[in-house]
Protein backbone atom coordinates (compact mmCIF):
# COMPACT_ATOMS: atom_id res chain seq x y z
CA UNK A 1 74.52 156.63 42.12
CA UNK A 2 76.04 154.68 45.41
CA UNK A 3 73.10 151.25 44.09
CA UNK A 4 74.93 151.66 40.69
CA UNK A 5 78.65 151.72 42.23
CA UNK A 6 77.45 148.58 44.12
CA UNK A 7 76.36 146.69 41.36
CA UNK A 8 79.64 147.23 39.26
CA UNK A 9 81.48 146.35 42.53
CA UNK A 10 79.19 143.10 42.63
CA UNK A 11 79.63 141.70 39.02
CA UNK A 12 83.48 142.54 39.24
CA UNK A 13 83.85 140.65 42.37
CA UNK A 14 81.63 137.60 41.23
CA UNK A 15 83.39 137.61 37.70
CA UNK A 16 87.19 137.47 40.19
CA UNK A 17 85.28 134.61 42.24
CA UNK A 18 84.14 132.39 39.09
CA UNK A 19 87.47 133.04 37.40
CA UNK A 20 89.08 131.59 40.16
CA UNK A 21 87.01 128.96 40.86
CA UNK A 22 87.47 127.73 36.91
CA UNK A 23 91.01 128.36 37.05
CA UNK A 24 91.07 126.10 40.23
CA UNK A 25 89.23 123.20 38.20
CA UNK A 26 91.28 123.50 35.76
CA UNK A 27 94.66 122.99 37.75
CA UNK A 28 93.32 120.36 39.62
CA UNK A 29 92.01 117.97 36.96
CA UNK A 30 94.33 119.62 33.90
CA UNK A 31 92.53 120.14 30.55
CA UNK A 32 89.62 117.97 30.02
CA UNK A 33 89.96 118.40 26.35
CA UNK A 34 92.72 115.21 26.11
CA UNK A 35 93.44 113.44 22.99
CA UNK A 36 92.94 109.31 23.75
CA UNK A 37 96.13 108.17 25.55
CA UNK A 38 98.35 105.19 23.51
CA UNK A 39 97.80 102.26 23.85
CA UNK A 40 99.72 100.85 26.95
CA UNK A 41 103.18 99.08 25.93
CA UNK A 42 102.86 96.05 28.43
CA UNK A 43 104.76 92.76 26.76
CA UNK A 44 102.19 90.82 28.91
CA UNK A 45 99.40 91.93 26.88
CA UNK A 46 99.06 91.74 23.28
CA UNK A 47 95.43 92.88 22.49
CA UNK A 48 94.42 96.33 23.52
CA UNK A 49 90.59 97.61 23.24
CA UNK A 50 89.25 100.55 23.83
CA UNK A 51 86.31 100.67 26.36
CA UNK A 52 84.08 103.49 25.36
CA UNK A 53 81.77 103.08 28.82
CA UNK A 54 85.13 103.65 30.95
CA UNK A 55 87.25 105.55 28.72
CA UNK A 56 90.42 103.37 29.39
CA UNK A 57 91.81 100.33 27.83
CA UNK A 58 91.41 96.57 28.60
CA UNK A 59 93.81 93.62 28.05
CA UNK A 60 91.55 91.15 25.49
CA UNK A 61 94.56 88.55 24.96
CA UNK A 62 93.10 85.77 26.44
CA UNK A 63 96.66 83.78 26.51
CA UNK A 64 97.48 87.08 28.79
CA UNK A 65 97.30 87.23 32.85
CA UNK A 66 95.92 90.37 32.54
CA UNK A 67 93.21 88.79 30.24
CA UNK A 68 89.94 90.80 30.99
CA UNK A 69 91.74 93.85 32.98
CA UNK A 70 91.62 97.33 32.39
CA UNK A 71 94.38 99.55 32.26
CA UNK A 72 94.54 103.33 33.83
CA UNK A 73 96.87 105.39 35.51
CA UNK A 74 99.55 102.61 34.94
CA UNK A 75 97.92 100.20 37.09
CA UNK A 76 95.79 96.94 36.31
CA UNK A 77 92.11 96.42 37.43
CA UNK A 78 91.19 92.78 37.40
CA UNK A 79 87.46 94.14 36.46
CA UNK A 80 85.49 96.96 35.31
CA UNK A 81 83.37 97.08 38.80
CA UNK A 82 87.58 97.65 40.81
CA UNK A 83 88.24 99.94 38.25
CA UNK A 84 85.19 102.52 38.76
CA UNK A 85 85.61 102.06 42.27
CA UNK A 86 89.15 103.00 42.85
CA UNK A 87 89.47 106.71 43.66
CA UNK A 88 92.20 107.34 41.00
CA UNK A 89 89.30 106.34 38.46
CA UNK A 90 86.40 108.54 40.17
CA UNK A 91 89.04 111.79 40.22
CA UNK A 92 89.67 110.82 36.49
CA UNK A 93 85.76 110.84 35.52
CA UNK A 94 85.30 114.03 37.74
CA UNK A 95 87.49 115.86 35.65
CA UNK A 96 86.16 114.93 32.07
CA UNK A 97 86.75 112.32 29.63
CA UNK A 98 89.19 111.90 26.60
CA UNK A 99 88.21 112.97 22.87
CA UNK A 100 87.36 109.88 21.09
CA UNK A 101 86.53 110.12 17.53
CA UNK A 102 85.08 112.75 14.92
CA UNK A 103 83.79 115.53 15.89
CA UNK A 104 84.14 114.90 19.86
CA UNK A 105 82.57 117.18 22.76
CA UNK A 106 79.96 117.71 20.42
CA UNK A 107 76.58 116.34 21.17
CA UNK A 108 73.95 115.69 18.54
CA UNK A 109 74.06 116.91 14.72
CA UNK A 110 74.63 119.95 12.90
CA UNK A 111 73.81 122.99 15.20
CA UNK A 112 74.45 120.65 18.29
């Protein structure tokens, strides 16, 4: 009776701790199921793409200054090597990614 008490003690405090350990991922990073931000409205760049790789946009108006940058978190990175370095990137891919597309998340076919 007391090895059976004990067990229903453990799963009820390891279901509290992995609650609160996703709950905590959650707040920190906010939902990783995001939509694709717009495109950024900076009159110095006409030409937005889409970088799949990096999940972020990059300036491809070559009359622009920011020809050849990439775009995240409001700031310019003058390549894609500055971008994935900078910490406000790595926190960003730690979290997730944005939805891109049909059918999103999902990986492979029907059944996954």
């Amino acid at each position: 009776m007391k090895g059976e008490r004990r067990n229903v003690k453990n799963k009820k405090m390891m279901a509290g701790v992995l609650t609160t350990a996703l709950m905590t991922s959650l707040v920190a990073c906010g939902s990783t199921d995001q939509a694709r931000p717009a495109k950024p409205k900076d009159k110095s760049c006409d030409k937005w793409k889409w970088d799949e790789d990096t999940q972020t946009y990059y300036c491809s108006d070559s009359s622009s200054s920011h020809s050849g940058s990439y775009y995240h978190g409001g700031r310019y990175y003058g390549s894609k090597k500055q971008l994935t370095s900078s910490s406000a990137y790595k926190s960003f891919k730690s979290c997730g990614s944005y939805k891109s597309g049909i059918g999103s998340g999902s990986k492979g076919g029907f059944g996954g």
